[in-house]
Structure formats: structure tokens, C-alpha cells
Protein backbone atom coordinates (compact mmCIF):
# COMPACT_ATOMS: atom_id res chain seq x y z
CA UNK A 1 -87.92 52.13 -58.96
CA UNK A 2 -88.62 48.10 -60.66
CA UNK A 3 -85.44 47.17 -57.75
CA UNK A 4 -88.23 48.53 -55.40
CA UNK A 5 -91.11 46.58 -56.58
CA UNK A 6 -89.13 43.48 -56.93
CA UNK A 7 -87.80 44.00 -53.43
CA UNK A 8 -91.10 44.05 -51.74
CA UNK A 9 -92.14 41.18 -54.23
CA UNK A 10 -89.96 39.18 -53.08
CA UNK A 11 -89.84 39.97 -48.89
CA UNK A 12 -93.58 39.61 -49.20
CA UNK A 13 -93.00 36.19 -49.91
CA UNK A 14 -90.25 35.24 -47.25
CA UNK A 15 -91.59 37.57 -44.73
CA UNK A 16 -94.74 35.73 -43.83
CA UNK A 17 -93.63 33.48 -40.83
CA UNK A 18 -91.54 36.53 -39.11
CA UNK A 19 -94.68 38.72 -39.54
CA UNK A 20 -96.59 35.90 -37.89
CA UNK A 21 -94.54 35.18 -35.00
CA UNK A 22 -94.03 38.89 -34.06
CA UNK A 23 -97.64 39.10 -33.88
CA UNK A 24 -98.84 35.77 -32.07
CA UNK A 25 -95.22 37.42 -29.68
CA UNK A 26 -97.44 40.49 -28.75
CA UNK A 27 -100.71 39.56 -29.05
CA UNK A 28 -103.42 41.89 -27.72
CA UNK A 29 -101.15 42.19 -24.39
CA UNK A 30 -99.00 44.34 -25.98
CA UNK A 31 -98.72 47.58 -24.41
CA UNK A 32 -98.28 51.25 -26.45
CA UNK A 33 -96.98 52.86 -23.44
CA UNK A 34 -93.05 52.00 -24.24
CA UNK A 35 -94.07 52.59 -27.65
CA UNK A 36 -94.92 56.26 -27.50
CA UNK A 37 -92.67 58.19 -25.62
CA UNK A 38 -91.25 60.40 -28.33
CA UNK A 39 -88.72 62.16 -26.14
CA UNK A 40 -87.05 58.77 -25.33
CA UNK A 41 -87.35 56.69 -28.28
CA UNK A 42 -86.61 59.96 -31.20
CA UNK A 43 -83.32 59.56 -31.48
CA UNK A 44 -83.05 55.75 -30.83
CA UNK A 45 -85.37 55.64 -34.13
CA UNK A 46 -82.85 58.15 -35.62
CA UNK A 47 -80.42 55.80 -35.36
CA UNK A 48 -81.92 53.02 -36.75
CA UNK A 49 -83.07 54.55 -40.12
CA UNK A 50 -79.68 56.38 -40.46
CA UNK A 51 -77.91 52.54 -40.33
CA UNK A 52 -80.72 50.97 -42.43
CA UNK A 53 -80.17 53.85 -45.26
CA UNK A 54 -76.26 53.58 -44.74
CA UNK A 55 -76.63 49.80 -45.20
CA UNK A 56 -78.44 50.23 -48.68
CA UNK A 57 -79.87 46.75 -48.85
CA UNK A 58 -83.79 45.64 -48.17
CA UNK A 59 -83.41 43.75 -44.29
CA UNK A 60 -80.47 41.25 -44.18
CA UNK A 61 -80.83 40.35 -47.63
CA UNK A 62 -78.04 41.28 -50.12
CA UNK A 63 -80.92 43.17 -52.05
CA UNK A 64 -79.78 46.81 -52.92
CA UNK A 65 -82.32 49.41 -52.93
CA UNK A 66 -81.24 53.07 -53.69
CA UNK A 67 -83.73 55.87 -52.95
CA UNK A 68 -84.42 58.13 -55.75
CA UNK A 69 -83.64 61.72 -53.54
CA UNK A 70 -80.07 60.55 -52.83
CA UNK A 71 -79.14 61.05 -56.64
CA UNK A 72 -82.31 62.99 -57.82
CA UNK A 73 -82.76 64.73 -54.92
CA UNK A 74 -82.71 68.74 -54.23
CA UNK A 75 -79.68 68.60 -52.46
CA UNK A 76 -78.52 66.13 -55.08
CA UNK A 77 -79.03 68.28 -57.86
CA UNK A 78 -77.26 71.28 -56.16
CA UNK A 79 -73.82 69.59 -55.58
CA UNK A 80 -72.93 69.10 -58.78
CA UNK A 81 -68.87 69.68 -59.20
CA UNK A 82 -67.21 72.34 -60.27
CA UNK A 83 -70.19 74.85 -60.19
CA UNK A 84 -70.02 78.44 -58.50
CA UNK A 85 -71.52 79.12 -55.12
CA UNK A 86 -73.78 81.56 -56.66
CA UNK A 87 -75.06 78.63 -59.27
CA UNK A 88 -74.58 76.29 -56.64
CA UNK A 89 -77.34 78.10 -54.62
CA UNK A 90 -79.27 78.80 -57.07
CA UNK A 91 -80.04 75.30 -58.34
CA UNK A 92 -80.91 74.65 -54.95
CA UNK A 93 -83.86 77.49 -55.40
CA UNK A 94 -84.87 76.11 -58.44
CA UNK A 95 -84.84 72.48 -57.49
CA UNK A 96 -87.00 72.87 -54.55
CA UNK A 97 -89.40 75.34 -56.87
CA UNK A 98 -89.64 72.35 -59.18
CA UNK A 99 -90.07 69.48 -56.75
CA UNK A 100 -93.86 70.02 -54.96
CA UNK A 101 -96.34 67.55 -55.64
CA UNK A 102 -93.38 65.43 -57.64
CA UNK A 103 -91.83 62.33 -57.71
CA UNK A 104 -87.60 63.04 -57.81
CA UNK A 105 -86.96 61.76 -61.05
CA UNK A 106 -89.52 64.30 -62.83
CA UNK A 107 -88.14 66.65 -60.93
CA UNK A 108 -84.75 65.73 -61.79
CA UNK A 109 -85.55 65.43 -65.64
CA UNK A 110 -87.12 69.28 -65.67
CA UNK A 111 -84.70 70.68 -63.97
CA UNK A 112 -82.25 68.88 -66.21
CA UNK A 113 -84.27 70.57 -69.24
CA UNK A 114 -83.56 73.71 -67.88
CA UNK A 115 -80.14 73.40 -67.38
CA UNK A 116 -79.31 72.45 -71.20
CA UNK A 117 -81.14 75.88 -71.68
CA UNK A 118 -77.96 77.80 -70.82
CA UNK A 119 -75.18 75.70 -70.05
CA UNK A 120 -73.04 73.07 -71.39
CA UNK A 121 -70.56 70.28 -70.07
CA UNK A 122 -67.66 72.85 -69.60
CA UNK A 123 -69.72 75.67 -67.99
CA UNK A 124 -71.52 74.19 -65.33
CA UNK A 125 -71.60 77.15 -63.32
CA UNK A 126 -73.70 79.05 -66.44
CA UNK A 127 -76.83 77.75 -64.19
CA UNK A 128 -77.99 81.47 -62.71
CA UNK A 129 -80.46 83.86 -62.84
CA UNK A 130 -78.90 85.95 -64.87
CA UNK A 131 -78.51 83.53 -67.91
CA UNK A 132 -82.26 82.00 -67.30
CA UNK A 133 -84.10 85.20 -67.40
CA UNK A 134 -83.07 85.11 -70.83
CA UNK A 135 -84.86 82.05 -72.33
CA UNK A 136 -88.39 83.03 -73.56
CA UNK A 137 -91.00 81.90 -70.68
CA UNK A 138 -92.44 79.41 -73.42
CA UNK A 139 -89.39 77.93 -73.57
CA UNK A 140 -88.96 77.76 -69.43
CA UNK A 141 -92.33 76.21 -69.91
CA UNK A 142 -91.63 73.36 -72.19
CA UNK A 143 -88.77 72.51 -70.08
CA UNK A 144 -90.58 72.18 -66.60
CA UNK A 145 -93.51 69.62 -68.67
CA UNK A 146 -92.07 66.65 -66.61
CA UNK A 147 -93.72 67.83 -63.30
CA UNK A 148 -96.86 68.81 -62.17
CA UNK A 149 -98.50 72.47 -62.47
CA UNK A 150 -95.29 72.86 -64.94
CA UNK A 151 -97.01 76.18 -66.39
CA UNK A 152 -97.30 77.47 -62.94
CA UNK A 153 -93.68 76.80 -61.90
CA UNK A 154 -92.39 78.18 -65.28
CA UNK A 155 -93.94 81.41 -64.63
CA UNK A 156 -92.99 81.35 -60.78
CA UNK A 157 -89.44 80.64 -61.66
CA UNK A 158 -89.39 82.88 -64.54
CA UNK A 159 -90.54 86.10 -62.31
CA UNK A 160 -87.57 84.14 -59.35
CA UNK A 161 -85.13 85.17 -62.03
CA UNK A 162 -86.48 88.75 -62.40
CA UNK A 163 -86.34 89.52 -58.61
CA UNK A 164 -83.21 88.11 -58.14
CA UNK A 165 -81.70 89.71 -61.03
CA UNK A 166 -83.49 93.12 -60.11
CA UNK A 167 -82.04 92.79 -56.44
CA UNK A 168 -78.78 92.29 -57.14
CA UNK A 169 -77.87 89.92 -54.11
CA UNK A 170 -74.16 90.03 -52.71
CA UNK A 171 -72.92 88.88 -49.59
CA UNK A 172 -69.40 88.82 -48.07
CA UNK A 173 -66.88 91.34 -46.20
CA UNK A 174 -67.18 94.77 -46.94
CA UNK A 175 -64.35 95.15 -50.09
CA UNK A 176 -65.51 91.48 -51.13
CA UNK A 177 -68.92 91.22 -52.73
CA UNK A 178 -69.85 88.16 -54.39
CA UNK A 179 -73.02 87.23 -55.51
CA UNK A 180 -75.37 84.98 -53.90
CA UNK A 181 -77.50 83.72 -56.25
CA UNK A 182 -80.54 83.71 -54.16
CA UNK A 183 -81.81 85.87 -51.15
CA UNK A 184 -80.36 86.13 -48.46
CA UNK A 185 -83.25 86.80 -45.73
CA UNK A 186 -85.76 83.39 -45.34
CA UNK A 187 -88.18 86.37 -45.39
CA UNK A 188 -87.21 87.70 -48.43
CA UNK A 189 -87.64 84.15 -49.94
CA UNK A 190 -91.43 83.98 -48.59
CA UNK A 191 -92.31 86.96 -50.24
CA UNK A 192 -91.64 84.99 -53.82
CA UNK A 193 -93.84 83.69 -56.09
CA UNK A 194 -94.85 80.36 -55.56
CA UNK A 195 -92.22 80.07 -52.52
CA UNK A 196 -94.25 78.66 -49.44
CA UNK A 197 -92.67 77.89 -45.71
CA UNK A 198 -91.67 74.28 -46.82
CA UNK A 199 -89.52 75.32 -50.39
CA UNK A 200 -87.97 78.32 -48.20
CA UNK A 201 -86.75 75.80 -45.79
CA UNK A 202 -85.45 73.32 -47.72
CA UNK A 203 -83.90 75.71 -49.93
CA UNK A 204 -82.42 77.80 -47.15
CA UNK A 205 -80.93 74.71 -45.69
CA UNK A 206 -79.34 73.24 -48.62
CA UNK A 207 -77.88 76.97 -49.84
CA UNK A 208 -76.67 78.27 -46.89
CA UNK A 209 -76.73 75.71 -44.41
CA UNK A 210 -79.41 77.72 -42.28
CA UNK A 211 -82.47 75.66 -40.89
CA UNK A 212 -85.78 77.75 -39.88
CA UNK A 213 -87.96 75.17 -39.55
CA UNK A 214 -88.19 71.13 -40.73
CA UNK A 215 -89.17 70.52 -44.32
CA UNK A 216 -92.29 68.25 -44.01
CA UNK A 217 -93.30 66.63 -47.07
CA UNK A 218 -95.65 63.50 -47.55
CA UNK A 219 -92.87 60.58 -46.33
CA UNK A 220 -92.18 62.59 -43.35
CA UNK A 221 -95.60 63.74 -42.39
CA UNK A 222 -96.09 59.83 -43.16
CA UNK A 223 -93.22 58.34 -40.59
CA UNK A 224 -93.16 60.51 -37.77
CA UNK A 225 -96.64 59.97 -37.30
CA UNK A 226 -96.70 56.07 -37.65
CA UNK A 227 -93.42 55.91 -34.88
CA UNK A 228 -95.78 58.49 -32.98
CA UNK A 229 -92.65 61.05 -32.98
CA UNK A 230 -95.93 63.23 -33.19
CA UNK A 231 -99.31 61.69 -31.54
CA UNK A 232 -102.27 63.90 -32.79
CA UNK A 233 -105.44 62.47 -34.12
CA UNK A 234 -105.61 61.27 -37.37
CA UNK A 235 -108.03 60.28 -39.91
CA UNK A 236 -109.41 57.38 -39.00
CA UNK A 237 -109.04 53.84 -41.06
CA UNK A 238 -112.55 53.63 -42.60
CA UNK A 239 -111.95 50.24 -43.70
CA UNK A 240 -114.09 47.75 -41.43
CA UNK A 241 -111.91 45.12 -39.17
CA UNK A 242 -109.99 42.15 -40.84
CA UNK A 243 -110.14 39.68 -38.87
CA UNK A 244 -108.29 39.79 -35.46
CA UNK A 245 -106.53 43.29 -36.54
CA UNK A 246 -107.97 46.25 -34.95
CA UNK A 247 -108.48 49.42 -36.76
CA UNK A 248 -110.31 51.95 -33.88
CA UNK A 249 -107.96 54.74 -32.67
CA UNK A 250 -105.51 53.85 -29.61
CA UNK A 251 -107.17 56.67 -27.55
CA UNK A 252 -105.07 56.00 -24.14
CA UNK A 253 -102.40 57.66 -26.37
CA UNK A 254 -103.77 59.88 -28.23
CA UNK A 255 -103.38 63.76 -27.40
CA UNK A 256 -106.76 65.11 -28.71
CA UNK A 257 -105.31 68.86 -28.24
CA UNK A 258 -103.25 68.19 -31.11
CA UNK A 259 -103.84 68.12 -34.40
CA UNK A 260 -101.46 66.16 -37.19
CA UNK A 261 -103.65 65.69 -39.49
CA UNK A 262 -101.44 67.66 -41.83
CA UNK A 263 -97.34 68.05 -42.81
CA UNK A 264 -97.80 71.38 -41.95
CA UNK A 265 -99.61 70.89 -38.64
CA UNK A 266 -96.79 67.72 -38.13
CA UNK A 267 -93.99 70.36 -38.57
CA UNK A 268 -95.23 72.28 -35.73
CA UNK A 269 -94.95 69.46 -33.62
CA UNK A 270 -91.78 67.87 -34.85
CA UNK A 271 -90.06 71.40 -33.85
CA UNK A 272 -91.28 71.01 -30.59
CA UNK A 273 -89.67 67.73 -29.93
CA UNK A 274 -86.36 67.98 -32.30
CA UNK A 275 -83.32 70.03 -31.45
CA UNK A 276 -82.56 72.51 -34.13
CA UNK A 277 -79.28 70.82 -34.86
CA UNK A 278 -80.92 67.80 -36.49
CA UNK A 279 -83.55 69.72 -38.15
CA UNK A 280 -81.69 70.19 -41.65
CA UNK A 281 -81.26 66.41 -41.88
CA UNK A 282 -84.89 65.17 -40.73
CA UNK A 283 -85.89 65.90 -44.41
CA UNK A 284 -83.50 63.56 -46.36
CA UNK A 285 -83.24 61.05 -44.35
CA UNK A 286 -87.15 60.39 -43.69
CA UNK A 287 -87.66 60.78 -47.26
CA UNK A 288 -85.07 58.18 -48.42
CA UNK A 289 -86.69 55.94 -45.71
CA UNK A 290 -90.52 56.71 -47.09
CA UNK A 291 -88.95 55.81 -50.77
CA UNK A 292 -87.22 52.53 -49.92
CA UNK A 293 -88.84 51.01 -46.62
CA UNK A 294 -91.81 52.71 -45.26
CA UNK A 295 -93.92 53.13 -47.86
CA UNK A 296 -97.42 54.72 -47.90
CA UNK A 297 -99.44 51.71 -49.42
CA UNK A 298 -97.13 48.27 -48.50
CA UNK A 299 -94.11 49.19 -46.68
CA UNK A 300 -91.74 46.52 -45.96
CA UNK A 301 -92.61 46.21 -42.41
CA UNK A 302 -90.74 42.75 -42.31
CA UNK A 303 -87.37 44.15 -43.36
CA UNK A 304 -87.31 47.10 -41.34
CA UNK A 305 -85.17 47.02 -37.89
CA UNK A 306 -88.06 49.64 -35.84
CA UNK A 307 -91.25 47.33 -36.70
CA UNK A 308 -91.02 46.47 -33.09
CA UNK A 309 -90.84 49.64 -32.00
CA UNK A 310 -93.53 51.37 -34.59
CA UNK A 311 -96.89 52.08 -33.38
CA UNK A 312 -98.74 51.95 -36.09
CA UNK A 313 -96.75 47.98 -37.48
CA UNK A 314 -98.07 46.88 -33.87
CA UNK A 315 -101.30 48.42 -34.50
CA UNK A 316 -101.84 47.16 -37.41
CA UNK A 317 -101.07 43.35 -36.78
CA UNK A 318 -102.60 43.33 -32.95
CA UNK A 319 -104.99 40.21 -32.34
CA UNK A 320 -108.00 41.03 -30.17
């Protein structure tokens, strides 16, 4: 996290004349109509993030910047070696259980916590139901502290262990049961404790490679509304004007039928627009880009390759 701050330290020092002269470039001529066409320009975006994360430095600088969900991550956390598929899938339950309203690496150090509750270095694969549900909920509890509402996710994963234990989940061929760890029906997950549409997802995807829906959090909610991937009204800036920078809502594009104003409502959308085969990846790869790049508060809008092509960057630094 300090290689983050000292990145944008540092571009915010450098950037200055490239953030001028892309704004005196486009001036209050520029037009959002090539801007927002989200069926057209989706994938073209895609692109670009995928090679900005793949490239792992801030811009063209030789400045390294690692996001915290590639090694803290749900699906991180899951893929640790030489674990069973039934502990590998259920890590991936408990993970995304831990992980709302949570930065990675608190997430990362509970679930950690837990896992030194019933396994060691040579049994890896010790991580399951099973073995949890026998650790005192008090104990659970002190072990989740790191993240947020850790009382409520103790008990929730506490009663995920009883189920799942209770149900007895196998899969496989008929003379070749094994068990799965978790359940197998996204419905089945719902119905859990403390298990909404966005942890079934996520978890679904990452255990058995099975996407119902896109797993919106805060960074993608974020991004695919500033590249207008989704173009619903928003909450409007209630900062006044700073200088030449208009703030008022660009209402030639704006759909007023839609409504993005949350992840959830942002999911809907996104669905609409992205085929299902990309779905399982949307969620990783906007996040890593939210964590290293686009920011909530002061994204590095001069080191990233779409500030041309982002609606809100152009927003943001039109003159009048």
C-alpha cells in the first residue's frame, strides 16, 4: 500500500504538463458521443486494463505497483498448493464470507487466523467444515477481529459449517462420491446466513468455475460507471465549479430510465451489456485496476492508457 501512495506522489508531480495539454487538446469542443458507446468501446477498455495490470508498473515509469487482491485476494487465498478440492472450495466460501465491507489484507489476516485454528504447514487441506465446526464460536470470533462486523461473520460462518456439515455435500459419478466442501446449487448458497447475491457469485465462480451473475463491489461499481460501460444517473457532484471544470450532469448522455446509483443496480446493467463468458473475470480485474490506478479519491488519471477514452477524466478536466 506506501508503493501506492508514493506512486501517485510522485506522478502527481510529473504529470502536470500532460494533464494540461490533454485538456487545452479537447477543450469544451470535445464531444461524449465517441465516448459513450458501451457496446463498441467495452471490450477495447477490456483490453487496455488487462495490459496495464499485466504490465505491473504505474504509466511508462519503471514504478511497480502490485494490487493487494492478486495475493490477498479471494481467489488468491483459495489456490493455495497442495490443498483438497473440497478445502480448496471451501476457503473460497469462507474468503468471500470474510471479505464485505474489507480491505484484502484484513481479510487476508482473518482468514489466516482461522486457518492456524485447524491446520498446520503439512496439512493444508485440514481447512473444512468439518474441522472448523469444532473450534468454540468465541474462538471463530477472535480470529475474524481483523475485519469489519467480525462478530457477525463468526457466527454466519460458524452456522456455514453446521449446514454444510449437516448436508453432507458430494458430487461426482454415481460409484464416486467426493465431497464438495460447499453447496452445490447457487440457490442453496442464498439460502445461508449472511450469503447475499454478490458472496454467492464470487464464491460460485472461484469454486466451481460457474458464473450467475457479475460480482459488483465498490471498484467496479466505481469504473464501469466513470468509462460509462453503464450510463444511469448518478449522484450529482455537490461541490460548486472550479474554475473552467464543469461539474453539472452530461444529460445528452444520460439514460434517465436507468438507475446506477448502486453496485447492485450497476450489476443489472453490466449483465446486459457483457457476454457471460467474461463475467467471472470482470471482478478481479476491475478490482486490481480500482486498487492500483483508478482510485476513488485521486486516481492516477495521468498514468492510465483509457484517460482519453474515460468519460468522467474528460469530464472532469473540460474548460467551458
Amino acid at each position: 500500500l506506501s508503493c501506492i501512495a508514493n506512486a501517485r506522489k510522485s506522478l502527481s508531480s510529473c504529470g502536470g504538463k500532460r494533464l494540461v495539454d490533454f485538456v487545452s487538446s479537447y477543450g469544451h469542443y470535445r464531444s461524449f458521443s465517441n465516448v459513450y458507446n458501451a457496446e463498441d468501446n467495452w471490450k477495447k477498455h477490456w483490453d487496455l486494463m488487462k495490459e496495464m495490470r499485466e504490465r505491473g508498473t504505474i504509466g511508462q515509469t519503471s514504478m511497480t505497483i502490485e494490487a493487494p487482491v492478486d495475493t490477498m485476494g479471494a481467489t488468491a487465498i483459495s489456490n493455495k498448493e497442495n490443498v483438497t478440492k473440497e478445502s480448496f472450495r471451501f476457503r473460497a466460501l469462507i474468503a468471500t464470507m470474510l471479505s464485505p465491507q474489507t480491505r484484502d489484507a484484513q481479510t487476508y489476516a482473518a482468514f489466516n487466523n482461522l486457518e492456524e485454528l485447524v491446520t498446520t504447514p503439512t496439512s493444508p487441506s485440514d481447512f473444512t467444515a468439518t474441522n472448523l465446526l469444532k473450534i468454540p464460536i468465541d474462538i471463530i470470533e477472535a480470529a475474524c477481529k481483523p475485519v469489519s462486523f467480525y462478530k457477525t461473520k463468526a457466527i454466519n460462518i460458524h452456522k456455514a459449517c453446521e449446514r454444510i456439515v449437516e448436508s453432507n455435500y458430494r458430487y461426482g459419478g454415481k460409484d464416486n462420491l467426493d465431497m464438495a466442501g460447499i453447496p452445490l446449487e447457487y440457490e442453496d448458497m442464498l439460502s445461508y446466513k449472511g450469503v447475499g447475491s454478490k458472496i454467492a457469485i464470487l464464491t460460485f465462480s472461484i469454486a466451481w468455475g460457474k458464473d450467475y451473475g457479475i460480482c459488483v463491489d465498490t471498484h467496479v461499481h466505481r469504473i464501469a460507471n466513470r468509462l460509462r460501460w453503464v450510463r444511469g444517473v448518478q449522484k450529482k457532484n455537490k461541490n460548486k465549479n472550479n474554475g473552467n471544470v464543469l461539474e453539472e450532469e452530461d444529460i445528452d448522455i444520460i439514460d434517465t430510465d436507468i438507475d446506477t446509483t448502486s453496485a447492485e443496480k450497476t450489476r443489472v446493467e453490466l449483465e446486459k451489456l457483457l457476454p457471460r463468458e467474461v463475467w467471472g473475470h470482470v471482478n478481479e480485474l476491475l478490482v486490481g485496476f480500482g486498487q492500483t490506478i483508478c482510485s476513488a479519491k485521486k486516481p492516477l488519471c495521468y498514468a492510465c492508457d483509457l484517460h482519453d477514452q474515460c468519460h468522467w477524466y474528460i469530464k472532469k478536466n473540460r474548460t467551458v
